[in-house]
N, C-alpha and C. Protein backbone atom coordinates (compact mmCIF):
# COMPACT_ATOMS: atom_id res chain seq x y z
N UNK A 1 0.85 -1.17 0.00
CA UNK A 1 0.00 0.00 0.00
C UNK A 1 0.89 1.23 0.00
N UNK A 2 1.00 2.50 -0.95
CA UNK A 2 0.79 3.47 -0.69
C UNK A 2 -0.02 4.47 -0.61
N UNK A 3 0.26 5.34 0.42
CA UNK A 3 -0.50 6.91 0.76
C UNK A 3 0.13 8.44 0.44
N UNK A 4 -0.42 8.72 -0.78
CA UNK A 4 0.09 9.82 -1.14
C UNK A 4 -0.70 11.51 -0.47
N UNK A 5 0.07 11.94 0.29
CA UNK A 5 -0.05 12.97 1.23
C UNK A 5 0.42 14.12 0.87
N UNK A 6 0.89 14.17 -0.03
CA UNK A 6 1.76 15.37 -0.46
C UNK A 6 1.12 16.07 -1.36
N UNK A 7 1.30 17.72 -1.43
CA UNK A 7 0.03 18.28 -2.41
C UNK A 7 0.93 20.03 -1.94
N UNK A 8 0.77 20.48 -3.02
CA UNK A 8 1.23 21.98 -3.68
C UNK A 8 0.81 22.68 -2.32
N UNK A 9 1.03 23.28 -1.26
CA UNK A 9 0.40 24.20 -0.42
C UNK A 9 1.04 25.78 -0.58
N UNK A 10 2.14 26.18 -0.62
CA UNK A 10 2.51 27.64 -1.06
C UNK A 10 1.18 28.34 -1.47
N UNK A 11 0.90 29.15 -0.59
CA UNK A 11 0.12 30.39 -1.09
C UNK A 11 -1.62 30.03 -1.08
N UNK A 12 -1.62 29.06 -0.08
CA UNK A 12 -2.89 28.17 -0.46
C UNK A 12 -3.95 28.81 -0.40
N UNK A 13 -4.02 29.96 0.30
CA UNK A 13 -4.89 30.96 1.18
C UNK A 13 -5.30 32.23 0.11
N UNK A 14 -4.52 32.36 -1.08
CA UNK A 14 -4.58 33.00 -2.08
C UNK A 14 -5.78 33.11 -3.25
N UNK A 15 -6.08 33.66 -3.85
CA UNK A 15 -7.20 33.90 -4.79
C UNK A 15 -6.19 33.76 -6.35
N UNK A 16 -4.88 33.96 -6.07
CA UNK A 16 -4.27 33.48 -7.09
C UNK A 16 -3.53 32.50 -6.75
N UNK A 17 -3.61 31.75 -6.12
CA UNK A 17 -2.65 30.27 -6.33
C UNK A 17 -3.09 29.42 -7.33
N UNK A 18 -1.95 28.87 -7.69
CA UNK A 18 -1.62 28.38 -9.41
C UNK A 18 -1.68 26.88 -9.31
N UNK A 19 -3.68 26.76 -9.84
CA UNK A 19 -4.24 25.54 -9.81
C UNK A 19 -3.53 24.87 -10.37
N UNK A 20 -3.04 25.10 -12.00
CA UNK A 20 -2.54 24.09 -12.95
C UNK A 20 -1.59 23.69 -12.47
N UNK A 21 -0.11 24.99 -11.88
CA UNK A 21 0.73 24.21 -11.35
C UNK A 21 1.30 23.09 -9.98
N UNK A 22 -0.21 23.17 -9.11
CA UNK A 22 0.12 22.81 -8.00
C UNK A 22 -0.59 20.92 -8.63
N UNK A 23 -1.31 21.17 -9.28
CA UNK A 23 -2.00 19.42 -10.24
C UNK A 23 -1.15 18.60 -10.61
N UNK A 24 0.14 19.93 -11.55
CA UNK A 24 0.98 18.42 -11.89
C UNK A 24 1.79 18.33 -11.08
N UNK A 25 2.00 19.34 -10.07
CA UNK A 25 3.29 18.86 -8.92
C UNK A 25 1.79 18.01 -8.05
N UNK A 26 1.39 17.98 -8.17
CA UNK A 26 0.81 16.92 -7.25
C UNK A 26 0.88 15.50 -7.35
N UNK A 27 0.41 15.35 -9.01
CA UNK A 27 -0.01 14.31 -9.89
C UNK A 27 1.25 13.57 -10.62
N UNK A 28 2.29 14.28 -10.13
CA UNK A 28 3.63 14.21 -10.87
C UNK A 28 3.88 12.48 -11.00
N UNK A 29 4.56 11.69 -11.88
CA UNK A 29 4.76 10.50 -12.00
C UNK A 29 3.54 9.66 -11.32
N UNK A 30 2.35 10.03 -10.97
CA UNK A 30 1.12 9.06 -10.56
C UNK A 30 0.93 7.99 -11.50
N UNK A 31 0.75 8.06 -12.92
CA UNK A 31 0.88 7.12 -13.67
C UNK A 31 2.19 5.67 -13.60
N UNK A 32 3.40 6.63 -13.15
CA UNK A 32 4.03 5.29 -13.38
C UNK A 32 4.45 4.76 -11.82
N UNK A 33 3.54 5.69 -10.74
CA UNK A 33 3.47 4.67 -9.75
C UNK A 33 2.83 3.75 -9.55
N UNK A 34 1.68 4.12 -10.46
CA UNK A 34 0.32 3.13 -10.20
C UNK A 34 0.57 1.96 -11.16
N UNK A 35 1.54 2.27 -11.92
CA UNK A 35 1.53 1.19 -12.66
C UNK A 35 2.59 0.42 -12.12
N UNK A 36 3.43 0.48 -11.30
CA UNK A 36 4.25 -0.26 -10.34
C UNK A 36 3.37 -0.83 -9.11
N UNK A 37 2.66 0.12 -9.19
CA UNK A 37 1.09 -0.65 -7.69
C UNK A 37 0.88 -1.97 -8.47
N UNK A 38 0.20 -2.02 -9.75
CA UNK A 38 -0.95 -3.00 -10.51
C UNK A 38 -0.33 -4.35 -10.07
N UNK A 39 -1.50 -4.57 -9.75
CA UNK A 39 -1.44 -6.41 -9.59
C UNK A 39 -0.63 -6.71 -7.93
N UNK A 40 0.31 -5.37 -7.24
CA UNK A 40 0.55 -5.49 -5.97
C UNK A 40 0.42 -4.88 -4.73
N UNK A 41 -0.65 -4.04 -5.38
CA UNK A 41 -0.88 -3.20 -3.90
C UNK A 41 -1.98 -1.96 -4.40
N UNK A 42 -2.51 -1.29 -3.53
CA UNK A 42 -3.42 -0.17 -3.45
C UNK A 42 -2.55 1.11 -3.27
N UNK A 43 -3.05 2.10 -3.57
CA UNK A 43 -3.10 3.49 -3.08
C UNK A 43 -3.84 4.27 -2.27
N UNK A 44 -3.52 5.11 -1.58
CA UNK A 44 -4.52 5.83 -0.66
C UNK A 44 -3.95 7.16 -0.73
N UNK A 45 -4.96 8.09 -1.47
CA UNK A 45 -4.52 9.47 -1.61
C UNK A 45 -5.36 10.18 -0.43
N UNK A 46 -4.72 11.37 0.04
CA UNK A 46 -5.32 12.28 1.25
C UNK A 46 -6.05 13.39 0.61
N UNK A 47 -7.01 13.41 0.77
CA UNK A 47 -8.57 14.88 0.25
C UNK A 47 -8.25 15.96 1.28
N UNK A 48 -8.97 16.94 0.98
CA UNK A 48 -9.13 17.99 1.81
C UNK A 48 -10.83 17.99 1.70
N UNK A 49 -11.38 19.06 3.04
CA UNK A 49 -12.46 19.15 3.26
C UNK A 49 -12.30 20.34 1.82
N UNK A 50 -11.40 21.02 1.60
CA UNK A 50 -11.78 22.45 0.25
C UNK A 50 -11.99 21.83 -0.67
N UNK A 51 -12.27 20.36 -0.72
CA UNK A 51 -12.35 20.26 -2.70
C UNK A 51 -14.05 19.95 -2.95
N UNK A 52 -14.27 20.06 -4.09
CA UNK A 52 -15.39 19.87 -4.24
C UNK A 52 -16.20 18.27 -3.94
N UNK A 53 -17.33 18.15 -3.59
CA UNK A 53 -17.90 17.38 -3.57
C UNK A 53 -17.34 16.64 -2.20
N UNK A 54 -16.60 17.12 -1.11
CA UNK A 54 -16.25 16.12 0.07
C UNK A 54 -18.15 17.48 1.38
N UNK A 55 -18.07 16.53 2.30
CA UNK A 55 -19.04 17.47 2.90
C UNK A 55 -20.43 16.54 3.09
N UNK A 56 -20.85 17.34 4.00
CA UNK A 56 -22.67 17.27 3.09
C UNK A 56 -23.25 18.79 2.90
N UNK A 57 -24.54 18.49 2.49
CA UNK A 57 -25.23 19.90 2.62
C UNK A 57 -26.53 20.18 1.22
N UNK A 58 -27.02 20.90 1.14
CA UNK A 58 -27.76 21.25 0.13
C UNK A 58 -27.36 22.17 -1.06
N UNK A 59 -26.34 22.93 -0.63
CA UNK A 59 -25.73 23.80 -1.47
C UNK A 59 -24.78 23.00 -2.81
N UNK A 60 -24.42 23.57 -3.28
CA UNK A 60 -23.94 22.47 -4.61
C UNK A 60 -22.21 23.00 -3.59
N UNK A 61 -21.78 21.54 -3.69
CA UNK A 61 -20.46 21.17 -3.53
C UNK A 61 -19.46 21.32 -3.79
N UNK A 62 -19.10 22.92 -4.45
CA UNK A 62 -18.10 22.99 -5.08
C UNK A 62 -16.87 23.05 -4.17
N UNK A 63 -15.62 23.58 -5.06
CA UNK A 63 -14.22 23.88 -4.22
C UNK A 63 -14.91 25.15 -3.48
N UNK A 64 -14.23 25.40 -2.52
CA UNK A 64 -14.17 26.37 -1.62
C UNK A 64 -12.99 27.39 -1.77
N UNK A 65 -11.77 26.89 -2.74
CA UNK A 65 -10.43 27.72 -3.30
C UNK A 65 -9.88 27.10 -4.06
N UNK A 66 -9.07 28.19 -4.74
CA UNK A 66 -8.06 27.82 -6.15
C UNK A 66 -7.09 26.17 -5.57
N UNK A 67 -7.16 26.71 -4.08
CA UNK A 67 -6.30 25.26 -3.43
C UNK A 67 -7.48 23.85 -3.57
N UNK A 68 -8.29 24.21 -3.11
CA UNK A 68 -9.63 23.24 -3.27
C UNK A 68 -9.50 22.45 -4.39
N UNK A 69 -9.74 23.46 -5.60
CA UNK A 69 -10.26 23.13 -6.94
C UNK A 69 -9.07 22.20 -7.28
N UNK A 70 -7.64 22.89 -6.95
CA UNK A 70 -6.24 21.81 -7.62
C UNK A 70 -6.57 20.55 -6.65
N UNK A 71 -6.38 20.27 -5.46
CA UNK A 71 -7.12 18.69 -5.03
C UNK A 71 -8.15 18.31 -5.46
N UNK A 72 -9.20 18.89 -6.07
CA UNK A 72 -10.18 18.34 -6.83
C UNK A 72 -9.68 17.48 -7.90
N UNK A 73 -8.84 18.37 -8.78
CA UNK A 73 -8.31 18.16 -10.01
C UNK A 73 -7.72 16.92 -9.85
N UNK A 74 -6.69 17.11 -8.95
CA UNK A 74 -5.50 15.92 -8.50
C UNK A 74 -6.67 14.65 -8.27
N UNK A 75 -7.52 14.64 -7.41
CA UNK A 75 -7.87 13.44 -6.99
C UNK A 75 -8.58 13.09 -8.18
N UNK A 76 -9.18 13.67 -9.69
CA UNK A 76 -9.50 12.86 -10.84
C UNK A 76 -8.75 12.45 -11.68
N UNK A 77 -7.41 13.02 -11.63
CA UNK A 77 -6.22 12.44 -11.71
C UNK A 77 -6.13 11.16 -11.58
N UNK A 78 -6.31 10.83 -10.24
CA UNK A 78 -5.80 9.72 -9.42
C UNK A 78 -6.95 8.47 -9.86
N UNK A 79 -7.74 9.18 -10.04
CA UNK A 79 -9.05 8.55 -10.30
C UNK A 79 -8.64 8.15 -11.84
N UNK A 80 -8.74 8.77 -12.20
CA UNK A 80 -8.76 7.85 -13.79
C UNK A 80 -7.38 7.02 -14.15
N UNK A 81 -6.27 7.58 -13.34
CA UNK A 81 -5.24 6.17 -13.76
C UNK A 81 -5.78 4.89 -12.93
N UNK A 82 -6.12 5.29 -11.58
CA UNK A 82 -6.54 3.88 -10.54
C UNK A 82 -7.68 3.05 -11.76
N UNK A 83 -8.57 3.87 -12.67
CA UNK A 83 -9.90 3.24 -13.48
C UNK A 83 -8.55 2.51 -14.45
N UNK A 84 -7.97 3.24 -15.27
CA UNK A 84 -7.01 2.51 -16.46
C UNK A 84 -6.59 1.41 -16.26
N UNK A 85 -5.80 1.58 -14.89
CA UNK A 85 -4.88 0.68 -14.62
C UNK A 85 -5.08 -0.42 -14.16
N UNK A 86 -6.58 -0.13 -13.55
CA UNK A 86 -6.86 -1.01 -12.40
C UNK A 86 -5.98 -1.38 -11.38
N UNK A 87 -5.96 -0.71 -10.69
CA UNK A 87 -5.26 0.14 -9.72
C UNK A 87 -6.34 0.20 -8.35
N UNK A 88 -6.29 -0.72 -6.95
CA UNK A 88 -7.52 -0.65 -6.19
C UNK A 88 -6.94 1.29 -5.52
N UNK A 89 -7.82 1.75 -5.57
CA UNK A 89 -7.88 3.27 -5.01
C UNK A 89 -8.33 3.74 -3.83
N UNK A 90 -8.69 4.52 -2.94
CA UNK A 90 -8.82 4.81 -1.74
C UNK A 90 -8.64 6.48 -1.62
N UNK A 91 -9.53 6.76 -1.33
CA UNK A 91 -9.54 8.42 -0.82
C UNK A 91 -10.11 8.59 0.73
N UNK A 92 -8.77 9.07 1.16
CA UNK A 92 -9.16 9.35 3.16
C UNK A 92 -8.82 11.04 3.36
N UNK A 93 -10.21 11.59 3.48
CA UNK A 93 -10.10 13.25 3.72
C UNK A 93 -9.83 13.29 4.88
N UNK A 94 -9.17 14.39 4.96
CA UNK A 94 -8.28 14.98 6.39
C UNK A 94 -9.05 16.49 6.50
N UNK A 95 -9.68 16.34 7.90
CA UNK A 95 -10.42 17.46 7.90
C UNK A 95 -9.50 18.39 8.38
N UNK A 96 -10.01 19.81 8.43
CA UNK A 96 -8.96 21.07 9.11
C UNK A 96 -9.36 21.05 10.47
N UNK A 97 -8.99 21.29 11.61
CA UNK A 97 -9.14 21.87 12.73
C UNK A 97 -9.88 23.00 12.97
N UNK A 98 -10.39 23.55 13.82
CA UNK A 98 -11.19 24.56 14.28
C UNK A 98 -11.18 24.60 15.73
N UNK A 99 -11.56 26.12 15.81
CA UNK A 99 -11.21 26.67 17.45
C UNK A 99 -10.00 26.86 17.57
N UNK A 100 -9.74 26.31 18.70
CA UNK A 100 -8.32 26.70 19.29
C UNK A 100 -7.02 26.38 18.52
N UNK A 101 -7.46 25.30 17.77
CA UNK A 101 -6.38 24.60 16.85
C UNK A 101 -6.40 24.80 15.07
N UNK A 102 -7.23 25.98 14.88
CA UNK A 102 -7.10 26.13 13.41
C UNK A 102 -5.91 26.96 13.70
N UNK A 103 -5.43 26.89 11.97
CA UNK A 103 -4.26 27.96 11.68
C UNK A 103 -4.62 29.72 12.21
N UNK A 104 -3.79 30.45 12.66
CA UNK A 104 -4.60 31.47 12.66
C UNK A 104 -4.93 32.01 11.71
């Protein structure tokens, strides 16, 4: 099994942080890990509560930020080599903290 945890954060808090580039530094060589996974192991990539569609609610699900939207991106990424490859997949969101323990 691997768990890929790692993801573009610089500037995350920004209205311009640079979706495209934080996707492929995210997504970087995913293909030819997963294809070293096939046939021996799973993946487990880490979500954020900012991307679209993690949550509940009535409101439509989108990203919540340019940081959001690039883990969005990344995790269909991940998603369609795990479908190609057949590749077993796994997504475990990591929520943020609040109160005393959010960032300030």
């Amino acid at each position: 099994m691997v768990c890929h945890h790692g993801a573009q954060v610089e500037n995350y808090k920004s209205p311009d942080f640079d979706i495209a580039a934080a996707v492929e530094g995210n997504t970087l060589n995913c293909r030819l890990v997963m294809e070293k996974l096939k046939d021996k192991g799973r993946l487990v990539v880490t979500g954020s509560v900012f991307e679209a569609n993690e949550g509940i609610g009535n409101e439509p699900l989108v990203a919540f930020s340019p940081y959001g939207l690039s883990k969005t991106a990344s995790w269909e990424v991940f998603r369609h080599w795990g479908w190609k490859l057949s590749v077993p997949l796994t997504k475990f969101v990591i929520p943020n903290p609040f109160g005393p323990y959010e960032d300030p």
